[in-house]
C-alpha atoms as a PDB file:
ATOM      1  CA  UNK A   1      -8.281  20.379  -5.314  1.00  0.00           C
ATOM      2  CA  UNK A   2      -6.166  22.320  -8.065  1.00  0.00           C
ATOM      3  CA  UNK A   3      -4.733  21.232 -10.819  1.00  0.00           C
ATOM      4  CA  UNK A   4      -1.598  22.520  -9.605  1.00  0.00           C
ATOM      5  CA  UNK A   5      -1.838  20.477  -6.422  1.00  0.00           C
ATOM      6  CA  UNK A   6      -3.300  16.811  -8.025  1.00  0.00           C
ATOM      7  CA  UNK A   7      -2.210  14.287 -10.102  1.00  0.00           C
ATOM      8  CA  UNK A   8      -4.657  13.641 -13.073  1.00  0.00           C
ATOM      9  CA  UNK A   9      -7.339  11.265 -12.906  1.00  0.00           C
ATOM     10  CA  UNK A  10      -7.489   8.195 -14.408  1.00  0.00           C
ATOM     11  CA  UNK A  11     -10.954   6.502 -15.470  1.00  0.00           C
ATOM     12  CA  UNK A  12     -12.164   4.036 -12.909  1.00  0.00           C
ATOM     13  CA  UNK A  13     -14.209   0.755 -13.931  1.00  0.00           C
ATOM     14  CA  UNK A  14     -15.242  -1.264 -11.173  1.00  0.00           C
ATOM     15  CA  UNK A  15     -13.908  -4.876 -10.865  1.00  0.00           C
ATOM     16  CA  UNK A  16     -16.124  -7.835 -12.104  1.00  0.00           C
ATOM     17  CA  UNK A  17     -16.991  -8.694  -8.458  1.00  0.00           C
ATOM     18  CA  UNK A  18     -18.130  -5.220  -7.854  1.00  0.00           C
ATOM     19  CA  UNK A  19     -20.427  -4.909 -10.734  1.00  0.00           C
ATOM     20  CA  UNK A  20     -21.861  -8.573 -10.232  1.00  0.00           C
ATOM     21  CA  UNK A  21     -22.331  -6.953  -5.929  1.00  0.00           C
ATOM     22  CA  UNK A  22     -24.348  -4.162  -7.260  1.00  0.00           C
ATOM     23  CA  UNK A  23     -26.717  -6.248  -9.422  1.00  0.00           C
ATOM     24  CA  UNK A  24     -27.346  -8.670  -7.227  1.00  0.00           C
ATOM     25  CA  UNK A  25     -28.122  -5.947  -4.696  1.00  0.00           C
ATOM     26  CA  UNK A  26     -30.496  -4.534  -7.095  1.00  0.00           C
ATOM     27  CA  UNK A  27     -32.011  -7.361  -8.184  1.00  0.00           C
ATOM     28  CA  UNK A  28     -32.616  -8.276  -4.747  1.00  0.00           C
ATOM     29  CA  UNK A  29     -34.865  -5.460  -4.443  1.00  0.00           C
ATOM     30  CA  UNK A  30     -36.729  -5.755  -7.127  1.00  0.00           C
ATOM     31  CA  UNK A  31     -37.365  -8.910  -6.393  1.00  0.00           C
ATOM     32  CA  UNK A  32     -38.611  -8.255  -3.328  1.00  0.00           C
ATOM     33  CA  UNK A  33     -41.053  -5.748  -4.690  1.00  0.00           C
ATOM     34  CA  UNK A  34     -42.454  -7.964  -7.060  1.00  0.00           C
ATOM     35  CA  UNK A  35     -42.575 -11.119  -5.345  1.00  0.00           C
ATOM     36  CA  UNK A  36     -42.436 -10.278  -1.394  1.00  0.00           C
ATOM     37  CA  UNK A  37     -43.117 -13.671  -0.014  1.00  0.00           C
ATOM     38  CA  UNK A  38     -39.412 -14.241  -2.065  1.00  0.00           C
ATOM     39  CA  UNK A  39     -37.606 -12.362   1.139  1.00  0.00           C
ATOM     40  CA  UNK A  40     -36.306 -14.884   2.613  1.00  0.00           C
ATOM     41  CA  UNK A  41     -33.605 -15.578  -0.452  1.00  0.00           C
ATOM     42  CA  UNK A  42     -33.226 -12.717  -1.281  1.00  0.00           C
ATOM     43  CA  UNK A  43     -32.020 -11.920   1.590  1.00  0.00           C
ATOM     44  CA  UNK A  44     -29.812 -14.959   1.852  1.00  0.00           C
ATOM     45  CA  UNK A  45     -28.306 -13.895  -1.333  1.00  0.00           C
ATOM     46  CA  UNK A  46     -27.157 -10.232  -0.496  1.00  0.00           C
ATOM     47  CA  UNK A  47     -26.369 -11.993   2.989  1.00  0.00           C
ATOM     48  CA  UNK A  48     -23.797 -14.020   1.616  1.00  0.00           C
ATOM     49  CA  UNK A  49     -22.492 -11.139  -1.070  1.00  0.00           C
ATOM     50  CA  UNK A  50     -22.201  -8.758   1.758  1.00  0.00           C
ATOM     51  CA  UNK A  51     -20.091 -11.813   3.399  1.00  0.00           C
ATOM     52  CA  UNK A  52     -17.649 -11.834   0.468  1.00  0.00           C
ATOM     53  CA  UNK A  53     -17.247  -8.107   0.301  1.00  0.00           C
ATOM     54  CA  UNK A  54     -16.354  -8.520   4.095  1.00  0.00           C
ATOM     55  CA  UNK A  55     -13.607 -11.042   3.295  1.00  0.00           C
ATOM     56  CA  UNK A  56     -12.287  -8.976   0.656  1.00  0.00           C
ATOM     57  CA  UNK A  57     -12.016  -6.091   2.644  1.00  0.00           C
ATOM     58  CA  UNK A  58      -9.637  -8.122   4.928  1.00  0.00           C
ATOM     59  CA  UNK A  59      -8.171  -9.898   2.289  1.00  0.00           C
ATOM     60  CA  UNK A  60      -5.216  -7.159   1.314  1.00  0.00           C
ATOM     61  CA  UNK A  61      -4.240  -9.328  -1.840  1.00  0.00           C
ATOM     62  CA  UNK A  62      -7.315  -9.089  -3.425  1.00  0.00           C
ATOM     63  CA  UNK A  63      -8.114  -7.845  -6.694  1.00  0.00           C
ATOM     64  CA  UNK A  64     -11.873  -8.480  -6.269  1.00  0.00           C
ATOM     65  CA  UNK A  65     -13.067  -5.051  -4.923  1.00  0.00           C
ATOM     66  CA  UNK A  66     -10.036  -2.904  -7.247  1.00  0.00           C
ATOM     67  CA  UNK A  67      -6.824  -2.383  -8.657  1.00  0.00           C
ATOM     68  CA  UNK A  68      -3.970  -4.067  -6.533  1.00  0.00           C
ATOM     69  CA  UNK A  69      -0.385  -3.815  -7.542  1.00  0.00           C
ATOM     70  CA  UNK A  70       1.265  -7.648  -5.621  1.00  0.00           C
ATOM     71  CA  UNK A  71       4.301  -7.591  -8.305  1.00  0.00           C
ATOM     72  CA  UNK A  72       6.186  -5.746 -10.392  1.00  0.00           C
ATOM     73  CA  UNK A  73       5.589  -6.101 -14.170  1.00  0.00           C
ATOM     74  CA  UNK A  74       7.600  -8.050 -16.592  1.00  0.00           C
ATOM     75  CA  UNK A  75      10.460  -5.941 -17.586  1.00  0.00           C
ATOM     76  CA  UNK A  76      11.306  -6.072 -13.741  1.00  0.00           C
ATOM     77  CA  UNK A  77      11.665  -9.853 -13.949  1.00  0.00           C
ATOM     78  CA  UNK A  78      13.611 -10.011 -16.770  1.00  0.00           C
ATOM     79  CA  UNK A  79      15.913  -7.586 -15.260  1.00  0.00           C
ATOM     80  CA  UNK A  80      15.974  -9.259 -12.062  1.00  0.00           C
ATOM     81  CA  UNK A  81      14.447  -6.203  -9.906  1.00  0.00           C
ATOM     82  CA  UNK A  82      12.165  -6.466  -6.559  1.00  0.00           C
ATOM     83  CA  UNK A  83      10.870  -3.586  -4.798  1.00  0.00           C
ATOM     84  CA  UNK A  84      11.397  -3.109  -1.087  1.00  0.00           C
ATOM     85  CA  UNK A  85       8.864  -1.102   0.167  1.00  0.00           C
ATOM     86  CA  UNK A  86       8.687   0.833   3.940  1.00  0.00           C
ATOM     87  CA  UNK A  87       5.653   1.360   5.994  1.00  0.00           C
ATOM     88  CA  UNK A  88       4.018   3.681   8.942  1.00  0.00           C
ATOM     89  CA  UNK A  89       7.373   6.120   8.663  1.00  0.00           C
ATOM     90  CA  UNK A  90       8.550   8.549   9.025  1.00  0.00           C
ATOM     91  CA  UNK A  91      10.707   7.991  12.394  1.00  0.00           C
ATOM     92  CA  UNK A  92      13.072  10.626  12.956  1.00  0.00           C
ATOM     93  CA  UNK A  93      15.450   8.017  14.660  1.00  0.00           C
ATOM     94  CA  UNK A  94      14.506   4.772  12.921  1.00  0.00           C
ATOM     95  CA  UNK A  95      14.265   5.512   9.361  1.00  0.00           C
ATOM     96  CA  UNK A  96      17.846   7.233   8.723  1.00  0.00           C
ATOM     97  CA  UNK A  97      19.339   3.977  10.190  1.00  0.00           C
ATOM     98  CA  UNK A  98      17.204   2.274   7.594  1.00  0.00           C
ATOM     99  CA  UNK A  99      18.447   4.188   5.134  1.00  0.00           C
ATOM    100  CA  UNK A 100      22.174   3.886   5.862  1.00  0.00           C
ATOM    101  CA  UNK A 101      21.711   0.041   6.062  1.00  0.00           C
ATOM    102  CA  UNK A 102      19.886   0.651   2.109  1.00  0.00           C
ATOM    103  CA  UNK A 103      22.857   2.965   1.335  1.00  0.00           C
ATOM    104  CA  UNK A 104      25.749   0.853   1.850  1.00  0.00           C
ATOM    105  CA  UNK A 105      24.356  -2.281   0.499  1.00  0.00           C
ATOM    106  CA  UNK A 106      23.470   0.104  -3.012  1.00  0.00           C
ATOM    107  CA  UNK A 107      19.573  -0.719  -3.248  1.00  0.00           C
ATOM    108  CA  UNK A 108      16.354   1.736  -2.992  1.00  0.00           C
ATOM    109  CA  UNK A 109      13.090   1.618  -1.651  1.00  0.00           C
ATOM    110  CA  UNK A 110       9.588   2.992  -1.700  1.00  0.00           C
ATOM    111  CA  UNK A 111       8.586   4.612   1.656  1.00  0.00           C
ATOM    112  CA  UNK A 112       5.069   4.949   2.146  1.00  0.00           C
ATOM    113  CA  UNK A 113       4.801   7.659   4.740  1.00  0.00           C
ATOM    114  CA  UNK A 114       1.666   8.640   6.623  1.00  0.00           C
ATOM    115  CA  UNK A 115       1.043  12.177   6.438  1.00  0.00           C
ATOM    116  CA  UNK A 116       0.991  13.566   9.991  1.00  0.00           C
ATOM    117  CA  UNK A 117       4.088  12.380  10.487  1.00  0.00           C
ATOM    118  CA  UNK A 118       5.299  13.736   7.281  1.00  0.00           C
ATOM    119  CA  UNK A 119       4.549  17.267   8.277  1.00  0.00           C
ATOM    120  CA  UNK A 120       5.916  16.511  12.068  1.00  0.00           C
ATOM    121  CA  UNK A 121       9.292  15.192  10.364  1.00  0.00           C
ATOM    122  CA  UNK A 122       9.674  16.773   7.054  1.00  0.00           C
ATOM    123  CA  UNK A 123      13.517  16.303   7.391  1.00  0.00           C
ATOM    124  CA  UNK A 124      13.322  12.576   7.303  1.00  0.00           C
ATOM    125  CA  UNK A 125      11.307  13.141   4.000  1.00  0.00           C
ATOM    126  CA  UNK A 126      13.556  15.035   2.430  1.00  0.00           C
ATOM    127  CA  UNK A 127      16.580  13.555   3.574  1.00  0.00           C
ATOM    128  CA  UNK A 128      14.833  10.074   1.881  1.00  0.00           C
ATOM    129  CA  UNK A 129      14.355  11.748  -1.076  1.00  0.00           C
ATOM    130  CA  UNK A 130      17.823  13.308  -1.792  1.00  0.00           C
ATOM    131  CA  UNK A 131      18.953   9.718  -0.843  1.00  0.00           C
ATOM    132  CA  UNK A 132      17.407   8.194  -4.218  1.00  0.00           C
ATOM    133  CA  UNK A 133      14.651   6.507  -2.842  1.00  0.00           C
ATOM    134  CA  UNK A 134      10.564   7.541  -3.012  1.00  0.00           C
ATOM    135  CA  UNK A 135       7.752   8.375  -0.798  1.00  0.00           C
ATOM    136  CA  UNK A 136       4.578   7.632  -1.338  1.00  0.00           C
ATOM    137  CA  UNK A 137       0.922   7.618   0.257  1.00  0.00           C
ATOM    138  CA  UNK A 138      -0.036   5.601   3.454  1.00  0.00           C
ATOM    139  CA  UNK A 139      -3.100   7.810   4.696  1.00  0.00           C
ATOM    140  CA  UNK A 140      -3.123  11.238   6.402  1.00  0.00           C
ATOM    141  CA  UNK A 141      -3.673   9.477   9.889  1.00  0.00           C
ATOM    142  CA  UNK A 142      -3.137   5.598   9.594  1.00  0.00           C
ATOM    143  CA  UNK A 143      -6.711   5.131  11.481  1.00  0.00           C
ATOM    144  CA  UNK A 144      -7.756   1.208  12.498  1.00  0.00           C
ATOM    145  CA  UNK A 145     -11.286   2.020  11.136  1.00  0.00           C
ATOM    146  CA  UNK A 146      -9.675   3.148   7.803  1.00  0.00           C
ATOM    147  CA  UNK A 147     -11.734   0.546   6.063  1.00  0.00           C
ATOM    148  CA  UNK A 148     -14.572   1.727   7.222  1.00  0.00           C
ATOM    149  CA  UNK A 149     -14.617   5.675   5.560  1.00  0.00           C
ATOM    150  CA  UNK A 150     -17.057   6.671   3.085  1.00  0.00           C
ATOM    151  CA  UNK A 151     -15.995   8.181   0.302  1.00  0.00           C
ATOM    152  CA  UNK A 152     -16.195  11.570   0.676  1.00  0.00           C
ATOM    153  CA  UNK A 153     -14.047  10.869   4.314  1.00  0.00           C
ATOM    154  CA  UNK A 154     -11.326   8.452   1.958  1.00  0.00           C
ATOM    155  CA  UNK A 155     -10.999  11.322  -0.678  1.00  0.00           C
ATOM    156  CA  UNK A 156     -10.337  13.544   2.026  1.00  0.00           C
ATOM    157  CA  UNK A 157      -7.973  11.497   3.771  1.00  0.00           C
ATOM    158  CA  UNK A 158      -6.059  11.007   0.688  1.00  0.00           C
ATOM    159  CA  UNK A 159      -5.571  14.265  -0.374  1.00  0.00           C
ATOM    160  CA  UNK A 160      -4.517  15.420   2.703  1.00  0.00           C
ATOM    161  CA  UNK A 161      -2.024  13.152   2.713  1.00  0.00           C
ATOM    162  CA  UNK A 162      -0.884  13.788  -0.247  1.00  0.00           C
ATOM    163  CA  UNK A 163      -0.245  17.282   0.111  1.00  0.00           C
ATOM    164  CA  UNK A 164       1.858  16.635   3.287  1.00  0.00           C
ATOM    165  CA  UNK A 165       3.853  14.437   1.815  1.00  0.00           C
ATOM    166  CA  UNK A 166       4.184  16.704  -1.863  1.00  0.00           C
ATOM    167  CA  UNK A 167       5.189  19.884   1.404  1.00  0.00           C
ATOM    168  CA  UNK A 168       7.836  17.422   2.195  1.00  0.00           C
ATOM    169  CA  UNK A 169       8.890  15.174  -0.503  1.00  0.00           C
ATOM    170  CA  UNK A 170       8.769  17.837  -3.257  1.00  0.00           C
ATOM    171  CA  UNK A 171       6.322  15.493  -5.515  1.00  0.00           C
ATOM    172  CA  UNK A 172       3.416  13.732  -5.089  1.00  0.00           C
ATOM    173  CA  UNK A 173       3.153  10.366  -4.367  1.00  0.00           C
ATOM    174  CA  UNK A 174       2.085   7.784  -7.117  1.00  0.00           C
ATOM    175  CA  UNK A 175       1.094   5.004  -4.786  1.00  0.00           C
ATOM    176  CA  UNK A 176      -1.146   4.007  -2.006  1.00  0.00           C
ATOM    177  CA  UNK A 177      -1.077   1.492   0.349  1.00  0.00           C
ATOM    178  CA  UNK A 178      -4.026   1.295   2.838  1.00  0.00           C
ATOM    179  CA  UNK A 179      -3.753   1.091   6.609  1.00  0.00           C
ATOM    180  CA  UNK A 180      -3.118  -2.941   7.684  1.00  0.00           C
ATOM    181  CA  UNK A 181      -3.773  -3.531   4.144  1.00  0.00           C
ATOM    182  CA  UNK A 182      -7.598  -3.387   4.598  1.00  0.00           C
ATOM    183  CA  UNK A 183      -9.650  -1.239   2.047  1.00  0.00           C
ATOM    184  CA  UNK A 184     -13.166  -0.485   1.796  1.00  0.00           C
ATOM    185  CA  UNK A 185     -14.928  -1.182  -2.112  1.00  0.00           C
ATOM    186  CA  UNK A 186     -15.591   2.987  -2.077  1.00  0.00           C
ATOM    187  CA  UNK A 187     -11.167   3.100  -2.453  1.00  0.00           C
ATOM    188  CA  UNK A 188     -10.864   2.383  -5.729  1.00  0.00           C
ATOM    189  CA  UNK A 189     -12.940   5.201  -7.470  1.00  0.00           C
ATOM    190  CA  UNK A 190     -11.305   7.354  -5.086  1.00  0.00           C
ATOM    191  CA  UNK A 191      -7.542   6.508  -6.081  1.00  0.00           C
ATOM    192  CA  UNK A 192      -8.648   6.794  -9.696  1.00  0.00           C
ATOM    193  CA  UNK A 193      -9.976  10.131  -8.737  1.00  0.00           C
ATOM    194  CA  UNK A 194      -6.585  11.592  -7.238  1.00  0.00           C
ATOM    195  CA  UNK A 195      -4.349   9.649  -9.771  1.00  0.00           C
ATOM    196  CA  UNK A 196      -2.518   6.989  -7.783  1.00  0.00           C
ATOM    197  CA  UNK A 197      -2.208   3.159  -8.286  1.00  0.00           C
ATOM    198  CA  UNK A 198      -3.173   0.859  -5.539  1.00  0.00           C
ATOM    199  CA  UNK A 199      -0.485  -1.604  -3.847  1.00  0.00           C
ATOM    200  CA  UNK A 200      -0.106  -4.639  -2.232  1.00  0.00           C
ATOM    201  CA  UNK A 201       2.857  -7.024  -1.308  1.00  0.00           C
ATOM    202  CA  UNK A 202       3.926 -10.273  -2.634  1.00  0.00           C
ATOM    203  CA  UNK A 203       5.388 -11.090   0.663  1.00  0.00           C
ATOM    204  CA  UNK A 204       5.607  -9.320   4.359  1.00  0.00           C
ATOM    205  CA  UNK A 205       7.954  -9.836   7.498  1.00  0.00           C
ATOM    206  CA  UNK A 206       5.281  -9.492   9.928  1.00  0.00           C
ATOM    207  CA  UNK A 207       8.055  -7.648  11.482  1.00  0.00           C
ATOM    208  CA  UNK A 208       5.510  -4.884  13.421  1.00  0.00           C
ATOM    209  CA  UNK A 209       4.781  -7.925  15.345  1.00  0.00           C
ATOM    210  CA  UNK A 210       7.599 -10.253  15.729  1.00  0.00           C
ATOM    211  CA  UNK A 211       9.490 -10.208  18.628  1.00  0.00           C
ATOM    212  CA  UNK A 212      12.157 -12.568  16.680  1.00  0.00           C
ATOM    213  CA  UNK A 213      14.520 -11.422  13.767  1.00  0.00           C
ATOM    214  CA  UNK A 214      14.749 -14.716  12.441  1.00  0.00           C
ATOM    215  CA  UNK A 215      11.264 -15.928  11.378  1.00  0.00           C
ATOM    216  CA  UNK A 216      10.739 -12.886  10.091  1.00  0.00           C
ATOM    217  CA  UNK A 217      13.933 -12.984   7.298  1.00  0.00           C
ATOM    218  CA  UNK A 218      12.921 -16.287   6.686  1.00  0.00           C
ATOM    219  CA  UNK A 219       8.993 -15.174   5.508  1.00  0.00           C
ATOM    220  CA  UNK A 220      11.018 -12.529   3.184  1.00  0.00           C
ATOM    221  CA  UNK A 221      13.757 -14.505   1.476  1.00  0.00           C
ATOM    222  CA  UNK A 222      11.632 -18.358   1.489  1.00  0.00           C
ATOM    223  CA  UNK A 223      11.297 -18.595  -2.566  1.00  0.00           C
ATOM    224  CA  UNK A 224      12.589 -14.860  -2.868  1.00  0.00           C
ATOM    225  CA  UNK A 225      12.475 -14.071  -6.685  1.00  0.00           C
ATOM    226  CA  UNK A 226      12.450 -10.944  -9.206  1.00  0.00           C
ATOM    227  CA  UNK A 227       9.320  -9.439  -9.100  1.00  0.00           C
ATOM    228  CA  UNK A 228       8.651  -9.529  -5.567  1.00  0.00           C
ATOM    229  CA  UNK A 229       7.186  -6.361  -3.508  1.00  0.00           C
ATOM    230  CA  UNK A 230       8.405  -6.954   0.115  1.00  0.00           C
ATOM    231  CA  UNK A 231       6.729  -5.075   3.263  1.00  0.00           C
ATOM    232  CA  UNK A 232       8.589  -4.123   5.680  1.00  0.00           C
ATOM    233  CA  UNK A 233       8.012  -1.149   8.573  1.00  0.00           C
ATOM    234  CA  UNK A 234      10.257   1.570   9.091  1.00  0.00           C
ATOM    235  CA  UNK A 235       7.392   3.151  11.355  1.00  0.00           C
ATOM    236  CA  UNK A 236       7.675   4.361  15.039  1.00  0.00           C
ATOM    237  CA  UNK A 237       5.267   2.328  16.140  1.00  0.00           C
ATOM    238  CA  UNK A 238       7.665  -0.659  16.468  1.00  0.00           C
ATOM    239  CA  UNK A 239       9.579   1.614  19.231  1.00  0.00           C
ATOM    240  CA  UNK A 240       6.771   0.511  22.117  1.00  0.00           C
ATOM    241  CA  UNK A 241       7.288  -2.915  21.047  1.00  0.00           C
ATOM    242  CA  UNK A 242      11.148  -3.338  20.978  1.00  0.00           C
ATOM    243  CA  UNK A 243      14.108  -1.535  20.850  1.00  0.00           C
ATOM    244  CA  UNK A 244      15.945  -1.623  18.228  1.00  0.00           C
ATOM    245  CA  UNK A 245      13.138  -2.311  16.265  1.00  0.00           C
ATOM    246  CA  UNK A 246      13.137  -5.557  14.614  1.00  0.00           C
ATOM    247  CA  UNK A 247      13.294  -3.942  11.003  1.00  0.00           C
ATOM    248  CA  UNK A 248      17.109  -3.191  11.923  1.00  0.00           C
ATOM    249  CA  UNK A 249      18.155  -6.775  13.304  1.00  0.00           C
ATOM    250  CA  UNK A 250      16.737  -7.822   9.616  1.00  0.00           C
ATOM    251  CA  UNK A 251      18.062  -5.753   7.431  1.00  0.00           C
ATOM    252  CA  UNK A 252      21.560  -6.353   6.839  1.00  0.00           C
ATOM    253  CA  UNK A 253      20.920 -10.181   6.163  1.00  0.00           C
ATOM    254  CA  UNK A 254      17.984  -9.481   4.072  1.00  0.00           C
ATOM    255  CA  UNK A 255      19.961  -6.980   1.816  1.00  0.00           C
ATOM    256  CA  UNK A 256      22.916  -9.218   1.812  1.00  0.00           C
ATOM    257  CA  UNK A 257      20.557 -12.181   0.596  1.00  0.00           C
ATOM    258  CA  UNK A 258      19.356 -10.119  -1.985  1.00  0.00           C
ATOM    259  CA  UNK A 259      22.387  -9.379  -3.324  1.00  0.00           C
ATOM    260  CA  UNK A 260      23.904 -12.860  -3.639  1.00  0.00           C
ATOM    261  CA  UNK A 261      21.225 -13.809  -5.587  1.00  0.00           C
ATOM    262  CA  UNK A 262      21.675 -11.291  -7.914  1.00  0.00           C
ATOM    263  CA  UNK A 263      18.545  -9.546  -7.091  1.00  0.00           C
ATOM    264  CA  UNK A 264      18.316  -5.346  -7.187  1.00  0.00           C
ATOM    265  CA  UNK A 265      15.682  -3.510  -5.147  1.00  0.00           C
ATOM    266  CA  UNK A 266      14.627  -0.996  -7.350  1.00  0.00           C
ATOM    267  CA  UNK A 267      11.578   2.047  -6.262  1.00  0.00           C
ATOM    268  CA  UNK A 268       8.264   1.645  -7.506  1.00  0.00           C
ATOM    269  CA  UNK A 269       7.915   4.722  -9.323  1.00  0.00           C
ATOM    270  CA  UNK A 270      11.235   3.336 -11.019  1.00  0.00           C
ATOM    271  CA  UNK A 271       9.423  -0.274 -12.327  1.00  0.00           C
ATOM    272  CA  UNK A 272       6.438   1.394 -13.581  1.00  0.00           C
ATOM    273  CA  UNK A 273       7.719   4.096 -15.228  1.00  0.00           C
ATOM    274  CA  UNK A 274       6.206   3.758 -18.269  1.00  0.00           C
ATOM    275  CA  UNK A 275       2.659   3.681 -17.468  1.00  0.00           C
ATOM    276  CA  UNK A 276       2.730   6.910 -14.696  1.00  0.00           C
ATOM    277  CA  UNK A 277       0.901   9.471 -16.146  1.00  0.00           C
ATOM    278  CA  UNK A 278       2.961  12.493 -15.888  1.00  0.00           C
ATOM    279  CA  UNK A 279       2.079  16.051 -14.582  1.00  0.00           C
END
């Protein structure tokens, strides 16, 4: 990578949990070099370490294995923002009806694209970009085995991504959100490495799944208050399951919600303004 074509790094320290993983791991070892007939707990120990990694990994929430953006900071609260954010797009038919629906009712969102389907529908990019909302990163190929890369695979399928999306968009994205949510531990040095900041939800739809409109407004708007990231899918994936996609049927009541309780959705790149690191 170029400096023309990156963001800049940031420093990475791993979390707590991570550094307590990798001396336990090592201690482990040397304990079983000194002491061999001690096997049998050491081996119970990394056991149930390696078990704990595990539930992190499916844990999307957690902040045990990196960094992992659920809300939006203060100033956001106080000014009574939330951030509605767009996955598995773009979809040539299904996201400009999305953003009509965010149009009318005056909010913007945070789209993270994946970036095949950036460079098959670079229209849709731009056309959410000259609409006032932002695209970021959501993997080059949106793989189910995404948690399982290496790191030399992750940094690979970042930056690929982001340069689709940057061909597209115009800019690169600032944010990453990983496949299902699911991240490996090797992530985190890797998204320090291209720039971006990890993120999260504070509450989803399950609307890639529902068949029903209503349970899933009611998961998004249940103690709805400023601060909250909200996950939706603007993705063509939802086409095989229904048509319209459920995302649609939702929409209009969730934005109307939003708005009667004096709520703005705001981008991403727009609540954490102040600590992006500029090009």
């Amino acid at each position: 990578m170029s400096a023309t074509d990156s963001l800049p790094s940031r420093p990475w320290q791993p979390t707590p949990f991570v550094k307590a993983s990798f001396a336990l791991h090592t201690f482990g070892a040397i304990t079983i070099g000194v002491s061999p007939a001690t096997w049998p707990w050491a081996l119970a120990a990394v056991a149930a370490n390696q078990a704990l990694i595990g539930a992190a990994v499916m844990w999307p929430r957690s902040t045990w294995i990196g960094e992992n953006i659920r809300r939006l900071p203060t100033r956001s609260v106080a000014t009574n923002e939330i951030a509605l954010t767009f996955d598995d797009g773009p979809d040539p038919e299904n996201t400009p009806r999305v953003l009509d629906l965010l149009d009318a009712a005056g909010h913007r969102a945070s789209f993270y694209a994946v970036g095949e389907r950036a460079e098959k529908y670079p229209q849709v990019i731009q056309d959410i970009v000259k609409r006032g909302h932002a695209v970021e990163n959501h993997s080059q190929h949106h793989t189910n085995s995404f948690a399982f890369y290496s790191s030399s695979r992750l940094l690979r399928e970042l930056d690929a991504a982001q340069q689709a999306i940057s061909g597209a968009a115009g800019s690169l994205p600032r944010f990453f959100r990983a496949p299902m949510g699911f991240r490996t531990p090797f992530l985190d040095p890797v998204i320090a490495r291209l720039g971006l900041h990890y993120t999260s939800w504070t509450r989803r739809g399950f609307d890639s799944t529902a068949k029903n409109p209503t349970p899933v407004l009611q998961r998004l708007v249940t103690n709805l208050q400023a601060g909250d990231i909200l996950l939706l899918h603007d993705g063509s994936m939802l086409s095989s399951r229904r048509e319209p996609p459920i995302v649609l049927d939702v929409l209009p009541a969730l934005l109307k919600k939003i708005s009667e309780r004096g709520l703005k959705s705001v981008t991403l790149r727009h609540a954490y303004r102040d600590v992006l690191v500029e090009r």
